[in-house]
N, C-alpha and C. Protein backbone atom coordinates (compact mmCIF):
# COMPACT_ATOMS: atom_id res chain seq x y z
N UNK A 1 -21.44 -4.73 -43.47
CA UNK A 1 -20.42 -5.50 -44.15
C UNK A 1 -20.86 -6.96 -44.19
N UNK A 2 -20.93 -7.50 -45.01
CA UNK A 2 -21.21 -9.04 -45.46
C UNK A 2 -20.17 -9.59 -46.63
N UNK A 3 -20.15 -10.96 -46.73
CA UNK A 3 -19.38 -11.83 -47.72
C UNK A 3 -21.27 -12.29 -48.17
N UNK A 4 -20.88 -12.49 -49.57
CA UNK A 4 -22.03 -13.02 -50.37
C UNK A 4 -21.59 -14.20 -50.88
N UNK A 5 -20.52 -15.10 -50.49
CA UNK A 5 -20.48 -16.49 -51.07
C UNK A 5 -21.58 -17.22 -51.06
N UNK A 6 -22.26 -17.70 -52.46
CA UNK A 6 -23.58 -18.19 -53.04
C UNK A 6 -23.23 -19.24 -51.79
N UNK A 7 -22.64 -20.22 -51.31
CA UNK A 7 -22.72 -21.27 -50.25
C UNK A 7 -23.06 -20.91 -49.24
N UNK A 8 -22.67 -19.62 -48.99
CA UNK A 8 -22.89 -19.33 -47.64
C UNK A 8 -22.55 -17.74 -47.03
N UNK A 9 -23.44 -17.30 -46.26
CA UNK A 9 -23.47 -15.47 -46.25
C UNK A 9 -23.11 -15.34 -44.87
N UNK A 10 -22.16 -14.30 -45.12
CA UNK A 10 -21.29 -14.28 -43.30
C UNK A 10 -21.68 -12.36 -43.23
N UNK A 11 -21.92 -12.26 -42.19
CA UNK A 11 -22.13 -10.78 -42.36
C UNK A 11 -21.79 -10.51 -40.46
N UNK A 12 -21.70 -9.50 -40.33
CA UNK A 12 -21.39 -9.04 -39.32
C UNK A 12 -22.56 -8.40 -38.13
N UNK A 13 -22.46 -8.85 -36.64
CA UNK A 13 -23.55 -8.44 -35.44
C UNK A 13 -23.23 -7.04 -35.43
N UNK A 14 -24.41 -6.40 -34.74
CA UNK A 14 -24.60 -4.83 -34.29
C UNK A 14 -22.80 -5.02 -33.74
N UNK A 15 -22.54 -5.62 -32.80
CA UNK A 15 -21.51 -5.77 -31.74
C UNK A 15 -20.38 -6.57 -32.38
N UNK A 16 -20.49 -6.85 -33.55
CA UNK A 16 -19.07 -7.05 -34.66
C UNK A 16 -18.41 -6.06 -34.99
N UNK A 17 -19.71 -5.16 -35.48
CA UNK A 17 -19.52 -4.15 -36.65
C UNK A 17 -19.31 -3.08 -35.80
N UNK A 18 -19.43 -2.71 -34.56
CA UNK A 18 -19.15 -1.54 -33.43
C UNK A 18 -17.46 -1.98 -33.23
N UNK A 19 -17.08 -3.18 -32.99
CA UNK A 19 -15.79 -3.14 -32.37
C UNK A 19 -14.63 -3.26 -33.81
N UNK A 20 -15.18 -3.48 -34.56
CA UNK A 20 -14.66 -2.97 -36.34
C UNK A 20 -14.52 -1.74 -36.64
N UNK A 21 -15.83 -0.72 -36.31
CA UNK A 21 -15.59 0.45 -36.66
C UNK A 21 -15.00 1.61 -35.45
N UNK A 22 -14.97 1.07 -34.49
CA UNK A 22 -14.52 2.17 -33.45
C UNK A 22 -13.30 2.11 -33.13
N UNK A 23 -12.85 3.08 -33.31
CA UNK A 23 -11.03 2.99 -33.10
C UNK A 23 -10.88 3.27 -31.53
N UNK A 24 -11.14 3.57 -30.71
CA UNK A 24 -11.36 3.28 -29.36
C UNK A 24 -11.55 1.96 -28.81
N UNK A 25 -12.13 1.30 -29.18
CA UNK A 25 -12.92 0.04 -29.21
C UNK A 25 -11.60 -0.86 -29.29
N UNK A 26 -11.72 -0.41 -30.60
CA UNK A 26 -10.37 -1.47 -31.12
C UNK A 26 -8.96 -1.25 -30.28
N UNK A 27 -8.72 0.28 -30.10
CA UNK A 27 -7.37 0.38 -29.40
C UNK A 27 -7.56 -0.22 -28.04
N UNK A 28 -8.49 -0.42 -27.22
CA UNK A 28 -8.66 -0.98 -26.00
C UNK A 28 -8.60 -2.32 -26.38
N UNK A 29 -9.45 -3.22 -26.88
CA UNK A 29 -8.60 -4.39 -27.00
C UNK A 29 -7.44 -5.00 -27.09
N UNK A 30 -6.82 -4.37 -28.44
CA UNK A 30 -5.48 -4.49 -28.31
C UNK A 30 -4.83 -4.55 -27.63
N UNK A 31 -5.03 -3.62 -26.48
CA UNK A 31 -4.15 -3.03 -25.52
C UNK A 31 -4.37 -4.59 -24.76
N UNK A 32 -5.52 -4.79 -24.54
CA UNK A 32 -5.82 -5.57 -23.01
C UNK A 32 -5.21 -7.07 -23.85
N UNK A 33 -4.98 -7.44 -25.28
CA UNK A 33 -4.35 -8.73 -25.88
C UNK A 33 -3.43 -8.39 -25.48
N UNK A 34 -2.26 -7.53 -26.12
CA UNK A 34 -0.84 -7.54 -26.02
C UNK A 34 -0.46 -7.14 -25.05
N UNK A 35 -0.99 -6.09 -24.08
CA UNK A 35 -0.24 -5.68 -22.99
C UNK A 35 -1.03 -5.95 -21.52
N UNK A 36 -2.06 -5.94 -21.04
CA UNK A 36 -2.31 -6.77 -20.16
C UNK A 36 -1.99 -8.25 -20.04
N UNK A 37 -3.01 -8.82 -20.75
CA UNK A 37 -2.88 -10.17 -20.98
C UNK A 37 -1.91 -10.86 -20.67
N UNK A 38 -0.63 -10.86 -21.43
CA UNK A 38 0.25 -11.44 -20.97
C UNK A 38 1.13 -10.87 -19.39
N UNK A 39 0.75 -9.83 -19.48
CA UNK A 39 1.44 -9.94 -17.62
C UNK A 39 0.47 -10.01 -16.87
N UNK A 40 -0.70 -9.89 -16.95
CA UNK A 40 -1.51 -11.24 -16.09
C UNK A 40 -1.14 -12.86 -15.62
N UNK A 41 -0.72 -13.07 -17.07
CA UNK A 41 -0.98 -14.54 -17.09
C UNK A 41 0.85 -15.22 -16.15
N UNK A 42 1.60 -13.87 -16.05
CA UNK A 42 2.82 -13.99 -15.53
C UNK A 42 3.30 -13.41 -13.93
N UNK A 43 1.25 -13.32 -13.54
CA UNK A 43 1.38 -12.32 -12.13
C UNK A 43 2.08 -13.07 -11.10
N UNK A 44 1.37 -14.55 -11.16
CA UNK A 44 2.02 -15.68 -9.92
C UNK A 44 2.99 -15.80 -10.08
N UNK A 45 3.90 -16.18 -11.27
CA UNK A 45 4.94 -16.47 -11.09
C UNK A 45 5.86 -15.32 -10.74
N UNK A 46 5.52 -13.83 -10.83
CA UNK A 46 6.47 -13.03 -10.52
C UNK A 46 6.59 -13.20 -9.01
N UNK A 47 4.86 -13.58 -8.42
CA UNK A 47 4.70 -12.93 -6.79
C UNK A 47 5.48 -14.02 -6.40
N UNK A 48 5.70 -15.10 -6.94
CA UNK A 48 6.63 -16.51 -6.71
C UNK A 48 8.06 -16.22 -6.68
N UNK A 49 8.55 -15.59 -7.48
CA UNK A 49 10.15 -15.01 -7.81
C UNK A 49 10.50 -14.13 -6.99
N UNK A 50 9.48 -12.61 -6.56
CA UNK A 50 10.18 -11.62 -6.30
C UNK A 50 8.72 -11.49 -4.95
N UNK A 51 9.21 -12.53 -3.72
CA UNK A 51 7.86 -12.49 -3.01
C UNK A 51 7.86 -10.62 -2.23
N UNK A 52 6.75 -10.19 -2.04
CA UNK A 52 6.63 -8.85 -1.46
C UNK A 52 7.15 -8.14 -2.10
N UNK A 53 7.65 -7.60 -3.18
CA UNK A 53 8.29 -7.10 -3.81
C UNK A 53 7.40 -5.61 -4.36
N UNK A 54 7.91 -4.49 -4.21
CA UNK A 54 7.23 -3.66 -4.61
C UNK A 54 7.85 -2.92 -5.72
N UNK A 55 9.15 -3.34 -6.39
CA UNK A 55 9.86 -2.54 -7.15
C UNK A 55 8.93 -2.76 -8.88
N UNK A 56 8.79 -1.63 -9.37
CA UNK A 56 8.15 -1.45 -10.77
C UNK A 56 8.32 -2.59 -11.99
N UNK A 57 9.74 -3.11 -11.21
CA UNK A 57 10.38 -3.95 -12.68
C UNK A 57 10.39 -5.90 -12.41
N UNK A 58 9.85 -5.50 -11.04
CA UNK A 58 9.47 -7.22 -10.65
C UNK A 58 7.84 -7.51 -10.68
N UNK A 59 8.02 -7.90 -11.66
CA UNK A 59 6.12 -8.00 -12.32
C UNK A 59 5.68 -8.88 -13.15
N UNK A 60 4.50 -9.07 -13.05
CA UNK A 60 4.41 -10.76 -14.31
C UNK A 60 4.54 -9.69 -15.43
N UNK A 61 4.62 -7.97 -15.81
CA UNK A 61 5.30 -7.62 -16.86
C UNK A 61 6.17 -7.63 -17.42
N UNK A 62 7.31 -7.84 -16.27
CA UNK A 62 8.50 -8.00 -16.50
C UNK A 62 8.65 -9.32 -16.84
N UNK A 63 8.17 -10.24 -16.60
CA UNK A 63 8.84 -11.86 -17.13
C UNK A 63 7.69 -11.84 -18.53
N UNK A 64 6.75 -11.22 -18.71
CA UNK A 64 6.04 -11.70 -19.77
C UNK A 64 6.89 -10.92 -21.02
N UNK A 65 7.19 -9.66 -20.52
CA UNK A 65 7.62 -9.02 -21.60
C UNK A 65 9.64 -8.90 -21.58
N UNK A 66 10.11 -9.32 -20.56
CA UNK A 66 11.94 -9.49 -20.47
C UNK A 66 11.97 -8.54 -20.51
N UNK A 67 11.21 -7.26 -19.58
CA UNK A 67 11.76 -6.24 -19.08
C UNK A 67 12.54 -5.78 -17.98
N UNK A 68 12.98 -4.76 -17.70
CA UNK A 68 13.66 -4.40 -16.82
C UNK A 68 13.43 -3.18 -16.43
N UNK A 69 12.51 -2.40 -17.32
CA UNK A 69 11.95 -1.59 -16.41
C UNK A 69 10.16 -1.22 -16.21
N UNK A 70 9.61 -0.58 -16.03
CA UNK A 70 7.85 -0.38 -15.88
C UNK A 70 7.61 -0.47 -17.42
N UNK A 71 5.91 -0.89 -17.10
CA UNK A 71 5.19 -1.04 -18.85
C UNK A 71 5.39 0.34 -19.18
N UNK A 72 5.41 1.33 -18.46
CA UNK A 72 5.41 2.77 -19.63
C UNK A 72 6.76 3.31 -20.19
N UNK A 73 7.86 2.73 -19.91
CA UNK A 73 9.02 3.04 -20.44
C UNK A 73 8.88 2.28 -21.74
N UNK A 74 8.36 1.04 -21.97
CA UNK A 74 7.94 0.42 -23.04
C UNK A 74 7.12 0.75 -23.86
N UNK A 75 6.04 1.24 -23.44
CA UNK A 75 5.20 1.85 -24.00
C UNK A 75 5.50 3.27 -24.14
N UNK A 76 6.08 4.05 -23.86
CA UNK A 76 6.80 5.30 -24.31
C UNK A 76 7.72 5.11 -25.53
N UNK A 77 8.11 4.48 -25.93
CA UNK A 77 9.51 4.24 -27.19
C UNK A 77 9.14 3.60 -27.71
N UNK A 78 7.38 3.16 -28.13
CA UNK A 78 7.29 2.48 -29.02
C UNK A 78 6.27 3.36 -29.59
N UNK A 79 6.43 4.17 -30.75
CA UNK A 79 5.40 4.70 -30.82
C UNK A 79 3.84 4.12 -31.35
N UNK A 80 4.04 3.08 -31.41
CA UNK A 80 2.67 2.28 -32.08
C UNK A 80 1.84 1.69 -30.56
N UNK A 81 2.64 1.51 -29.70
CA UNK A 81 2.22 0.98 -28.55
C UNK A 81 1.62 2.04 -28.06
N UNK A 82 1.99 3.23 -27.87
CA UNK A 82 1.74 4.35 -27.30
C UNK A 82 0.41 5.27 -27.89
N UNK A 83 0.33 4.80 -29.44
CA UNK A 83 -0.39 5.76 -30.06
C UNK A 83 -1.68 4.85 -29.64
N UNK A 84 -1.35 3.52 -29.12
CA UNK A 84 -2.44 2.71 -29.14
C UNK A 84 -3.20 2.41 -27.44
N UNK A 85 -2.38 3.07 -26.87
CA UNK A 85 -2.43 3.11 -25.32
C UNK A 85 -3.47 4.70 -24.79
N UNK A 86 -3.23 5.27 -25.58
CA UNK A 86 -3.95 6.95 -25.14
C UNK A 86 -5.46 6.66 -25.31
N UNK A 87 -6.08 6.68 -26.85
CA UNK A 87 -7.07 5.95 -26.83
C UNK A 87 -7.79 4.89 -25.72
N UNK A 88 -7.00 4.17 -25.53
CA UNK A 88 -7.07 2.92 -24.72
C UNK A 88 -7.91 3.78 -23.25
N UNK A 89 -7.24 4.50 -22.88
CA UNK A 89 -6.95 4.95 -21.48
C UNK A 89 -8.31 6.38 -21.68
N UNK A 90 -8.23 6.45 -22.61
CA UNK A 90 -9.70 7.78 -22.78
C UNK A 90 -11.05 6.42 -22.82
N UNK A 91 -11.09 5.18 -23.50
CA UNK A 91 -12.23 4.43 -23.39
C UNK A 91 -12.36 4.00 -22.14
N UNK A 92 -11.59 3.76 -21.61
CA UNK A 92 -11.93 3.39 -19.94
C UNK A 92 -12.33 4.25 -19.08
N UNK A 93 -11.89 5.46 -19.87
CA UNK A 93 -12.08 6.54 -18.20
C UNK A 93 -14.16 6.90 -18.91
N UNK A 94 -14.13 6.59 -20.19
CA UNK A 94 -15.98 6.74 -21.04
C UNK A 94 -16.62 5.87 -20.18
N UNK A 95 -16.49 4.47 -19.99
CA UNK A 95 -16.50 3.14 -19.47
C UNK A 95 -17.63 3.68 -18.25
N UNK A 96 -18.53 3.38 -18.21
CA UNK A 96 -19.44 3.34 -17.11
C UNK A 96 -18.82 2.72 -15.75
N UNK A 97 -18.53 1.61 -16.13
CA UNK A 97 -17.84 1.03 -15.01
C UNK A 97 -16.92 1.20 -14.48
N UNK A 98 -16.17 2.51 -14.94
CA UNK A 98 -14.61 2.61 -14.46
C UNK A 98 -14.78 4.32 -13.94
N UNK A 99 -16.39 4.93 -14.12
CA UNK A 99 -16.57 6.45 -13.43
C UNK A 99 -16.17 6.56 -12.37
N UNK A 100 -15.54 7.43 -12.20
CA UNK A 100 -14.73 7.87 -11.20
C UNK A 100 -16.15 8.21 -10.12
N UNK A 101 -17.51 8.78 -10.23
CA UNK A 101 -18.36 8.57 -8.93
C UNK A 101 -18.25 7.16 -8.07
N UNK A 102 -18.07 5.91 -8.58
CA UNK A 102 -18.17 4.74 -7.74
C UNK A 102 -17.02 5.20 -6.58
N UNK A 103 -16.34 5.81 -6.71
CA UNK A 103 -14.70 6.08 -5.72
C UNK A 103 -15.79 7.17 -4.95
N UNK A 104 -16.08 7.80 -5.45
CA UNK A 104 -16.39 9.42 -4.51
C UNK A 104 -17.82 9.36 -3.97
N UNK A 105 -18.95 8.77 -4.70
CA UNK A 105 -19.46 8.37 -3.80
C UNK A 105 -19.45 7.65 -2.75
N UNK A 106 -18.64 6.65 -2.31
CA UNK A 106 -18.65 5.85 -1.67
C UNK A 106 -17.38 6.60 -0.46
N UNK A 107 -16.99 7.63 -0.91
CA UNK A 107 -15.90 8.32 0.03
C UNK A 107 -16.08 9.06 1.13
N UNK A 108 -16.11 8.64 2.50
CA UNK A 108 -15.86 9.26 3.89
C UNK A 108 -15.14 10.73 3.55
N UNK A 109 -15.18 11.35 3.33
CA UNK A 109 -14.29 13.03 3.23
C UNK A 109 -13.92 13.31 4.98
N UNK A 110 -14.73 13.13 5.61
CA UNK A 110 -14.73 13.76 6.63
C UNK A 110 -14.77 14.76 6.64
N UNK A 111 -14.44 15.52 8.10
CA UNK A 111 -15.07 17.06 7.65
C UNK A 111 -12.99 17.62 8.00
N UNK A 112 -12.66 17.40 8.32
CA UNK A 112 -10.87 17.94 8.67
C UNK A 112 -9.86 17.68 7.13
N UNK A 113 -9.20 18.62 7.15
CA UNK A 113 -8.71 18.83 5.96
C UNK A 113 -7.39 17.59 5.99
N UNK A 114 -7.18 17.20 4.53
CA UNK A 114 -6.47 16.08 4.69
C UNK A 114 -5.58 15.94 3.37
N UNK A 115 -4.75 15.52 2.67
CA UNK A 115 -4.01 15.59 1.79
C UNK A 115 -3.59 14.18 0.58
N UNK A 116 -4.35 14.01 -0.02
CA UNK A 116 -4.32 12.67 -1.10
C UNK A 116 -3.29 13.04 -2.13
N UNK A 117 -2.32 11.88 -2.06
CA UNK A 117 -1.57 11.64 -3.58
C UNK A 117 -2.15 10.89 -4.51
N UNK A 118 -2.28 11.15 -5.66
CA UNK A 118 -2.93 10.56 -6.83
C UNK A 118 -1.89 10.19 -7.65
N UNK A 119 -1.41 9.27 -7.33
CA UNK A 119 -0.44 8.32 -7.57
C UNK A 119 -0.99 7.99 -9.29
N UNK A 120 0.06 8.25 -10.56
CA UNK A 120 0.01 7.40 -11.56
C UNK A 120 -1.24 8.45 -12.28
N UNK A 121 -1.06 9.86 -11.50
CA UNK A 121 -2.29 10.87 -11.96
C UNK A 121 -2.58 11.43 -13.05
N UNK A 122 -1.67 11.49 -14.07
CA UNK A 122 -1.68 12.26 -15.79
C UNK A 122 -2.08 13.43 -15.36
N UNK A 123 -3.20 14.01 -16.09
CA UNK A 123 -3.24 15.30 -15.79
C UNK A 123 -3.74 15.44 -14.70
N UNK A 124 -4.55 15.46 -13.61
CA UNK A 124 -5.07 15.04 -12.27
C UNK A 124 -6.51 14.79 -12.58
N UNK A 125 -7.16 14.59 -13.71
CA UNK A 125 -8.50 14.62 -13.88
C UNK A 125 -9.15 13.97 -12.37
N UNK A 126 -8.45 12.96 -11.86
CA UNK A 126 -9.04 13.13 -10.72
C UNK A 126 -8.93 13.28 -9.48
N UNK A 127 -8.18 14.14 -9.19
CA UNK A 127 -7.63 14.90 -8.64
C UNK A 127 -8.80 16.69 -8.55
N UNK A 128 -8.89 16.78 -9.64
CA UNK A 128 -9.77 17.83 -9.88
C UNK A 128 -11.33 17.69 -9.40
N UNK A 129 -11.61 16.50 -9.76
CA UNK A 129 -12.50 16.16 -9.44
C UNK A 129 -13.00 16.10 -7.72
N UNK A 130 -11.95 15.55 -6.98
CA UNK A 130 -11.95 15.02 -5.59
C UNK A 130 -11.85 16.72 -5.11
N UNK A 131 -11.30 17.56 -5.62
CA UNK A 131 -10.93 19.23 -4.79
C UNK A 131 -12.51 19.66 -5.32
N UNK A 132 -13.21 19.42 -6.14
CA UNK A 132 -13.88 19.79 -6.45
C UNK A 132 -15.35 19.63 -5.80
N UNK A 133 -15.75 18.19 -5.59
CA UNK A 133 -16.31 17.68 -4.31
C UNK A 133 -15.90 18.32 -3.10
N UNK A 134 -15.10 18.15 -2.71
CA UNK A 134 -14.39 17.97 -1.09
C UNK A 134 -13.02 19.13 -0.83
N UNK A 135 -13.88 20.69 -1.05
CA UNK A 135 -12.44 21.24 -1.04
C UNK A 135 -11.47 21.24 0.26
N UNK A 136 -12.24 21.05 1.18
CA UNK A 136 -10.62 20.24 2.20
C UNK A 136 -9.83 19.82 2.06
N UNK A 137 -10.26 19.17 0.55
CA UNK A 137 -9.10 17.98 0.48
C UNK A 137 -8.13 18.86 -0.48
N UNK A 138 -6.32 18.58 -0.13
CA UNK A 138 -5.77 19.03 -1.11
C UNK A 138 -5.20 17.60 -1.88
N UNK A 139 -5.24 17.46 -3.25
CA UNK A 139 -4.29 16.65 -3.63
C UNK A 139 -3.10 16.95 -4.43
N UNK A 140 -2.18 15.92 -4.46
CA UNK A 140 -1.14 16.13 -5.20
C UNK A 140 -0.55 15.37 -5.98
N UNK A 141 -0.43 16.06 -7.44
CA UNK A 141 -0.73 14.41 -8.49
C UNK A 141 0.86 14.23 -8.64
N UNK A 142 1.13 12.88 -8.58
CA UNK A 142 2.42 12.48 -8.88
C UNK A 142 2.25 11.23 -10.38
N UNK A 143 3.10 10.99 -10.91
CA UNK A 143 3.52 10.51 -12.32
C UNK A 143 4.33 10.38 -12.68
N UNK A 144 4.75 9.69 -13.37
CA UNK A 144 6.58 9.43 -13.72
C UNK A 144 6.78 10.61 -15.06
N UNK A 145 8.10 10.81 -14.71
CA UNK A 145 8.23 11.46 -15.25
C UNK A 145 8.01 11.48 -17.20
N UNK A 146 7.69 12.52 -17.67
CA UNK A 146 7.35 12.93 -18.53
C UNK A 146 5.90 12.61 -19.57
N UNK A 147 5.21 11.57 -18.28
CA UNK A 147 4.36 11.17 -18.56
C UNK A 147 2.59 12.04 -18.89
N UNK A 148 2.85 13.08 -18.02
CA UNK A 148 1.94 14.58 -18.60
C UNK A 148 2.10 15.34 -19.74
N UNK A 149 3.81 15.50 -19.57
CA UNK A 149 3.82 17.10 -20.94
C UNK A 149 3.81 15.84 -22.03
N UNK A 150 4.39 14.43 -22.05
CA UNK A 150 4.40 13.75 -23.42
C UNK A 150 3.34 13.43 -24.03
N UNK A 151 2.54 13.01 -23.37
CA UNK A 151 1.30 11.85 -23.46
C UNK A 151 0.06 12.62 -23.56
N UNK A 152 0.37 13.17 -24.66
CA UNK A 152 -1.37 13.88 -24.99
C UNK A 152 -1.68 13.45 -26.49
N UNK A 153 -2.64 13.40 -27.42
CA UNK A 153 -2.95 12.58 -28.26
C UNK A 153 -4.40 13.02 -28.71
């Protein structure tokens, strides 16, 4: 893709034209503009408001976005947010840097059987993974609700 204005020719890098054409690409950005981003930028002031606080809805999400309850209730009822979040969440788990070996290699199993919750687990992909390594281990995936049977894409 290029502009041919006789003044001047604008055309697009290997690494323009990849995050243009990949809808993965693109849905992960997005995601990390509109929905990270700003409850990042609102983390201190929550840990300032609601000090120790472990409840879902006291979060620099919640003051960035004037919620009241977790990002996925938001992102559940919107369907543009959502259609744009699945994607999102399949490029990260591709993501070299986000392979689930950096966790399991680096994991003590021990040899005595022991029991992990996989907190925030979707389908348990890793969960499966960890029984699969280490069958001692049992886990048990937990998730808010309806966040498995809905959220496939």
């Amino acid at each position: 893709m290029s502009s041919t204005n006789p003044k001047r020719i604008i055309s697009h890098t290997a690494a323009s034209k990849f995050l243009i054409n990949n809808s993965m690409v693109e849905a992960w950005l997005l995601n990390i503009v509109e929905e990270y981003w700003p409850a990042f930028t609102r983390t201190v002031d929550a840990t300032e408001r609601w000090p120790g606080s472990e409840k879902p809805n006291e979060t620099g999400y919640s003051l960035a976005f004037n919620a009241n309850k977790n990002p996925f209730h938001g992102i559940s009822k919107d369907i543009r947010r959502r259609v744009q979040f699945i994607p999102t969440i399949r490029f990260s788990n591709l993501h070299p840097s986000y392979h689930l070996s950096h966790l399991l290699d680096k994991y003590d199993s021990g040899t005595g059987e022991r029991t992990i919750v996989d907190l925030g687990g979707s389908h348990g992909d890793v969960s499966t993974e960890i029984t699969s390594r280490y069958p001692q281990i049992r886990c048990i995936v937990q998730d808010l609700p309806g966040m498995t049977a809905d959220w496939t894409g």
